[in-house]
Protein backbone atom coordinates (compact mmCIF):
# COMPACT_ATOMS: atom_id res chain seq x y z
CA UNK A 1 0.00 0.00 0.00
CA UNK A 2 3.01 2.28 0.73
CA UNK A 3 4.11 1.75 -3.22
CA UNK A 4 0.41 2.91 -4.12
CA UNK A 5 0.30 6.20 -1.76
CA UNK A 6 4.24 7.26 -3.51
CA UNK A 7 3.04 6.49 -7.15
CA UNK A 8 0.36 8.81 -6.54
CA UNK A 9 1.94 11.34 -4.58
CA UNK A 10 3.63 12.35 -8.01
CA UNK A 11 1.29 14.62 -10.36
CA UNK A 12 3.10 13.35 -13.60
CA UNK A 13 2.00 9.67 -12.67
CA UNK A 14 -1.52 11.16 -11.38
CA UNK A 15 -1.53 12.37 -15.25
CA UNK A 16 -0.44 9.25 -16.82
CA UNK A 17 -3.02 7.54 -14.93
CA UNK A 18 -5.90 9.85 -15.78
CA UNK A 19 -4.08 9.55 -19.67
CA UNK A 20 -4.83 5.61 -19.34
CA UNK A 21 -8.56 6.39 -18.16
CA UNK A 22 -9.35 8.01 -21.06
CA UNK A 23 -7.96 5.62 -23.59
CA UNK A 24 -6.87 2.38 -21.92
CA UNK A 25 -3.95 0.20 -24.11
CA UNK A 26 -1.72 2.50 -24.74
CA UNK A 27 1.99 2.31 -25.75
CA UNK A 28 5.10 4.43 -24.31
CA UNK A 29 5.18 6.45 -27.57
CA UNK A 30 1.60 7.23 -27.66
CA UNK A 31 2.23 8.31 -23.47
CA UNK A 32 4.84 10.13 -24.80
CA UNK A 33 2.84 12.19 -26.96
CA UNK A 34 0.15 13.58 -24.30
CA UNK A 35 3.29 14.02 -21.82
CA UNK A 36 5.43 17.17 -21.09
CA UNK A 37 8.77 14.68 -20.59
CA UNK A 38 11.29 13.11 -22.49
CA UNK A 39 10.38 9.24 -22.85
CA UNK A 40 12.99 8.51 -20.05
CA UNK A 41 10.94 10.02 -18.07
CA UNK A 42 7.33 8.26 -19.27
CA UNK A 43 9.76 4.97 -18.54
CA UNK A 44 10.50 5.88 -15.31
CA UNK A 45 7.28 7.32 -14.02
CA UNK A 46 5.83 4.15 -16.01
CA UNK A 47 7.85 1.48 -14.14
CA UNK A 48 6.53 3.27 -10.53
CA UNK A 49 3.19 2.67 -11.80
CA UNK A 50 3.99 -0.84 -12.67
CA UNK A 51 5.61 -1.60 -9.01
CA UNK A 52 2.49 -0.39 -7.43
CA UNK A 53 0.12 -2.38 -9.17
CA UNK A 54 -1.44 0.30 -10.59
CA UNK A 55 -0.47 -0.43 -14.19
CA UNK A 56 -0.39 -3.54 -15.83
CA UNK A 57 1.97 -4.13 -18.89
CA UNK A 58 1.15 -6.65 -21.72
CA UNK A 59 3.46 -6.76 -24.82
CA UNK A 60 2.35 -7.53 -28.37
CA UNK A 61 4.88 -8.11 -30.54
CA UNK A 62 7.64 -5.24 -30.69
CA UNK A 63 5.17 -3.15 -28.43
CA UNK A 64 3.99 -2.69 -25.09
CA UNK A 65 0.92 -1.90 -24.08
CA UNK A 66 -0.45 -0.41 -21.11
CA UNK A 67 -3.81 -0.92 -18.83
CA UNK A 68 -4.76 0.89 -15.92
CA UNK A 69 -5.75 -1.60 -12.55
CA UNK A 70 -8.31 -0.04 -10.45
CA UNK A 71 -7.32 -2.55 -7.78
CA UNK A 72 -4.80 -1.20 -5.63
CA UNK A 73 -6.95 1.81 -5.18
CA UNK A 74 -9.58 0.47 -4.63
CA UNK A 75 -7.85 -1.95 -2.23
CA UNK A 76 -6.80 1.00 -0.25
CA UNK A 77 -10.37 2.43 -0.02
CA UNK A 78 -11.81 -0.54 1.52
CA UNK A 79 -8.32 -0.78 4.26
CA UNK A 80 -8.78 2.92 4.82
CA UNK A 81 -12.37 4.05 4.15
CA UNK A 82 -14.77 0.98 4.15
CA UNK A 83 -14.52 0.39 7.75
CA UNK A 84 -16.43 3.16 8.34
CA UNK A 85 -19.55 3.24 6.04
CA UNK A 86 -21.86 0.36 4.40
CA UNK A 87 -20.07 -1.06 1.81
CA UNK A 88 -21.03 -0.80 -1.27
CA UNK A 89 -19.99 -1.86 -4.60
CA UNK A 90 -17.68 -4.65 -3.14
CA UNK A 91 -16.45 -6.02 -7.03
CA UNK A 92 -12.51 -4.74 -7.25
CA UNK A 93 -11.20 -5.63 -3.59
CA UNK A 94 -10.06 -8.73 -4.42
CA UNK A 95 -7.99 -7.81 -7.59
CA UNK A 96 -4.33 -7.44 -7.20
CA UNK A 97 -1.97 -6.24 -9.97
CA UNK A 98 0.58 -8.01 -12.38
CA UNK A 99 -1.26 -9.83 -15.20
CA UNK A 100 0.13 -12.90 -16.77
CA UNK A 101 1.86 -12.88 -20.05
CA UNK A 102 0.89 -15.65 -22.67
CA UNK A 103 3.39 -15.32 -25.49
CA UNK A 104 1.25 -18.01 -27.30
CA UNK A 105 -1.57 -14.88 -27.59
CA UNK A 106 -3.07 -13.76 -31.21
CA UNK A 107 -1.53 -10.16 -32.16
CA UNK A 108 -4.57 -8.30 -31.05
CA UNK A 109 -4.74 -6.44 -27.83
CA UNK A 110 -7.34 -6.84 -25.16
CA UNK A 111 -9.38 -3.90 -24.30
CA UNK A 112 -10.13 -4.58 -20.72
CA UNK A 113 -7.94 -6.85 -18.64
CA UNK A 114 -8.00 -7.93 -15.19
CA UNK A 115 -6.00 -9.98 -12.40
CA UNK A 116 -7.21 -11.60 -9.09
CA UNK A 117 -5.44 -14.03 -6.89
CA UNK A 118 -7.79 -16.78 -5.35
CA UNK A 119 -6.45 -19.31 -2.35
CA UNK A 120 -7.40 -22.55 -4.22
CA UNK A 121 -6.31 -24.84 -6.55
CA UNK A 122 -5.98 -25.24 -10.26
CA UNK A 123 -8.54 -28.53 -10.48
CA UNK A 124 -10.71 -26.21 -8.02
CA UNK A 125 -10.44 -23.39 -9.74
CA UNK A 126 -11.02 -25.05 -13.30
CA UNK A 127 -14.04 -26.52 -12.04
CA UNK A 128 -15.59 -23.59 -10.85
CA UNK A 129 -14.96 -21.79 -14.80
CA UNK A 130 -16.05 -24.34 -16.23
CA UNK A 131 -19.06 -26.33 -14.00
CA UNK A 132 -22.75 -24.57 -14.64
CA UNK A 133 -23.78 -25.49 -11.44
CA UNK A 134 -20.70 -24.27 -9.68
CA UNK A 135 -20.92 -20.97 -12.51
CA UNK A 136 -24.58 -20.54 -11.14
CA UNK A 137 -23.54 -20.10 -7.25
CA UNK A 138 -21.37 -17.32 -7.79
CA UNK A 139 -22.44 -15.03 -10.80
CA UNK A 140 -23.73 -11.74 -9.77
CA UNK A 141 -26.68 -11.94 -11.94
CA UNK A 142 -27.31 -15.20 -13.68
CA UNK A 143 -29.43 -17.91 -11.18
CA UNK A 144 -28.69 -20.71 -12.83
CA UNK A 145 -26.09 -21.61 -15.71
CA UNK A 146 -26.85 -24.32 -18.49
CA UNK A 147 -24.79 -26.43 -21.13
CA UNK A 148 -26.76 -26.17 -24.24
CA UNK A 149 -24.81 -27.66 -27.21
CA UNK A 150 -21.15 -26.33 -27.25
CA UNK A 151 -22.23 -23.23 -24.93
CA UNK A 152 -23.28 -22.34 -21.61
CA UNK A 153 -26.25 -20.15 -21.29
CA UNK A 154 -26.67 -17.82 -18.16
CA UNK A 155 -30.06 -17.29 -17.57
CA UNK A 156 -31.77 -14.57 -14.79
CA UNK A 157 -34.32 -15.08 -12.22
CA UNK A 158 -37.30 -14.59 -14.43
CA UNK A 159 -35.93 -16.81 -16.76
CA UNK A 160 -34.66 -14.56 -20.18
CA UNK A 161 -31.52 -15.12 -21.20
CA UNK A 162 -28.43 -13.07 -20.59
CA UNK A 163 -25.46 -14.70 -21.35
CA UNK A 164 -23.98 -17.62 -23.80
CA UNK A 165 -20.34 -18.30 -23.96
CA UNK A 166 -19.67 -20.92 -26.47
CA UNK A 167 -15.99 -22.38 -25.96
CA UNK A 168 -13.14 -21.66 -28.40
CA UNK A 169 -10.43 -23.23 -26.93
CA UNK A 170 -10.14 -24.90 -23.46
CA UNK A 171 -6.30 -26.24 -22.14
CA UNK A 172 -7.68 -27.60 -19.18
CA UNK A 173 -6.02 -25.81 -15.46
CA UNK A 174 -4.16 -23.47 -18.05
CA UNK A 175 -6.34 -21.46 -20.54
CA UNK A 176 -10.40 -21.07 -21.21
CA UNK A 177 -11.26 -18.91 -24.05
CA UNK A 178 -15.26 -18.36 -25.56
CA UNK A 179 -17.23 -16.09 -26.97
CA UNK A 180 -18.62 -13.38 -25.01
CA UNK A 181 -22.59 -12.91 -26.24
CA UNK A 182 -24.75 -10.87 -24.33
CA UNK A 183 -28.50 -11.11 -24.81
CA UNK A 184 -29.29 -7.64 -23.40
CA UNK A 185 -28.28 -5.87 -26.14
CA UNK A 186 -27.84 -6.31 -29.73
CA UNK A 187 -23.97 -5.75 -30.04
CA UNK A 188 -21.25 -8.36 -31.93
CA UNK A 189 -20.20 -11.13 -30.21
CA UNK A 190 -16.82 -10.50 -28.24
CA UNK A 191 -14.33 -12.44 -26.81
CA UNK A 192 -12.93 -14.01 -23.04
CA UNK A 193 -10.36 -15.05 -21.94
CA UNK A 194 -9.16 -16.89 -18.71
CA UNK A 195 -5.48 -17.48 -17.96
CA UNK A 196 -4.31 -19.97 -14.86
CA UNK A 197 -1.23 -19.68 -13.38
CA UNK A 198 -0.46 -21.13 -9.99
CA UNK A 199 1.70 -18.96 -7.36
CA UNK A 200 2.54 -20.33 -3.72
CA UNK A 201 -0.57 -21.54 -2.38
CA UNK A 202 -2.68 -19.47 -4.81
CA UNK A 203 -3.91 -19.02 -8.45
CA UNK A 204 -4.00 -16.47 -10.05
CA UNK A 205 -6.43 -15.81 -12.78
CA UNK A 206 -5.99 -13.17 -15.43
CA UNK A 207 -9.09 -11.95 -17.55
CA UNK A 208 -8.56 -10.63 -21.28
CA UNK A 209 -11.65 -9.39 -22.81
CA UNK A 210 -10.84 -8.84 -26.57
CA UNK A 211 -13.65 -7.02 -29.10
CA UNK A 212 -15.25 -4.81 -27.10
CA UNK A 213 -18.16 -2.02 -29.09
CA UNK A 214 -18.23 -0.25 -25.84
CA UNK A 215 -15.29 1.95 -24.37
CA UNK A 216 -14.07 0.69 -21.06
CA UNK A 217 -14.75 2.90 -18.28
CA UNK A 218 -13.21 1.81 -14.87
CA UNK A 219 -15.98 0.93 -12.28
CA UNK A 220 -18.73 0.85 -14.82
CA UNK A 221 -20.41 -1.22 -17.55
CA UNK A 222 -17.89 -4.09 -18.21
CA UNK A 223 -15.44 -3.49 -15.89
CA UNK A 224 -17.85 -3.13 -12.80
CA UNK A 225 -19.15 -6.14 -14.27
CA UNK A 226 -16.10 -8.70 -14.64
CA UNK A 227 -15.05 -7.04 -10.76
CA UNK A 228 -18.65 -8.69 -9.60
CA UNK A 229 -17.84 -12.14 -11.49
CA UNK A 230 -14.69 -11.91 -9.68
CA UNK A 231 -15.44 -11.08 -6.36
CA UNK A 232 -18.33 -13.90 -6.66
CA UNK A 233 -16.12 -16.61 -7.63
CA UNK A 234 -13.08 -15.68 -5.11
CA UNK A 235 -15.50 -15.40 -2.47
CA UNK A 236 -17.48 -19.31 -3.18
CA UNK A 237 -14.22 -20.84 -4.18
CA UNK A 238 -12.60 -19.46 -0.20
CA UNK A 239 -15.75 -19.95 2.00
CA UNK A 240 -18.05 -22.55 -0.39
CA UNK A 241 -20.50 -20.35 0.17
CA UNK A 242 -22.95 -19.59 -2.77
CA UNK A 243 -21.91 -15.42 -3.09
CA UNK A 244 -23.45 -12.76 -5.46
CA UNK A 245 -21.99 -9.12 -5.68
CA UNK A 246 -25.20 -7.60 -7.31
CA UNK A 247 -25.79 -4.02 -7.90
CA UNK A 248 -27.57 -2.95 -4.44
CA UNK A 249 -30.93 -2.31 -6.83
CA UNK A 250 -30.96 -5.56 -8.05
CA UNK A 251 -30.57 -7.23 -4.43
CA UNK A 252 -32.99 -5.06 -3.25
């Protein structure tokens, strides 16, 4: 937490950070170009941000690209502030930084990516990604979760549809990729990814979310969304406890 509270202290990392908000993904040139600093200086301020969890780095080829993590901060406002209000939206304070790099990835970027690290193992943790019942228990929406065909179909309490993710690719305890096809909106069909890596006693699970019509706003739409999911599952795979971070209007 100390790293977090110096990378901010700076103004010139407050600014790369609120550069990174705007358009998440971005390379050191294109930092470069909205900062007053020679590109030693982006590096620098760039690897603080990295130490602190506050950026994470993925590289693509010749480039590297860079995505902001809401975690740490909002890490710090549950240790600091939480304690003394109702929490609320409880989705990001499991996420730590440091996302996993897959050199066997296609060329294209993600546009929203996301790391957690979940005391468990890989067989548990597989099982939970990739069970409907066990998907059902910790969704923040979906009741119940059901293999139709090559897919599984989340479906809400009333009974519509939200959700199918039909798989692309599954290396079982290492890598689960499928289509991303929401049902409550007519938009293209995107694409997930989950990465497994095991580290100490934990595993850590990376989330790559490639295609994306909407632009990725931190603590909103997609992103508030996948910090639910996550928060869910971490929660029922440490306590085996069925666990749903909904929106406080729709647990109402």
């Amino acid at each position: 937490m100390d790293q977090v509270f110096k990378a901010l202290a700076d103004p010139t990392r407050r600014a790369l950070l609120d550069t990174l908000r705007n358009r998440d993904g971005q390379t050191l040139t294109q930092l470069c170009r909205s900062a007053e600093m020679t590109r030693f200086g982006v590096m620098k301020h760039l690897a603080q941000l990295e130490e602190a969890g506050l950026v994470i780095p993925i590289k693509k080829g010749r480039f590297k690209h860079h995505y902001l993590n809401a975690a740490p901060l909002q890490q710090a406002i549950d240790q600091y502030i939480d304690p003394y209000r109702k929490p609320a939206a409880r989705g990001l304070l499991d996420l730590k930084a440091n996302l996993e790099m897959e050199a066997e990835m296609a060329n294209d970027t993600p546009d929203f990516v996301m790391s957690t690290y979940i005391a468990c193992s890989r067989d548990a943790l597989w099982d939970a990604l990739t069970d409907p019942v066990k998907m059902g228990r910790y969704h923040f929406m979906a009741e119940r979760v059901e293999v139709e065909g090559d897919a599984h179909v989340f479906y809400l309490p009333g009974g519509n549809r939200m959700l199918t993710n039909r798989t692309i690719l599954a290396e079982p305890k290492s890598r689960l990729e499928a289509t991303f096809e929401p049902h409550w909106e007519e938009v293209a069909p995107s694409r997930q990814v989950f990465l497994i890596a095991t580290e100490g006693s934990h595993c850590r699970l990376t989330v790559e979310h490639y295609g994306l019509t909407h632009a990725v706003v931190p603590g909103a739409g997609v992103a508030d969304g996948w910090a639910r999911w996550a928060a869910g599952l971490k929660t029922f795979l440490e306590t085996g406890e069925t666990a749903r971070f909904a929106h406080a209007e729709e647990s109402a």
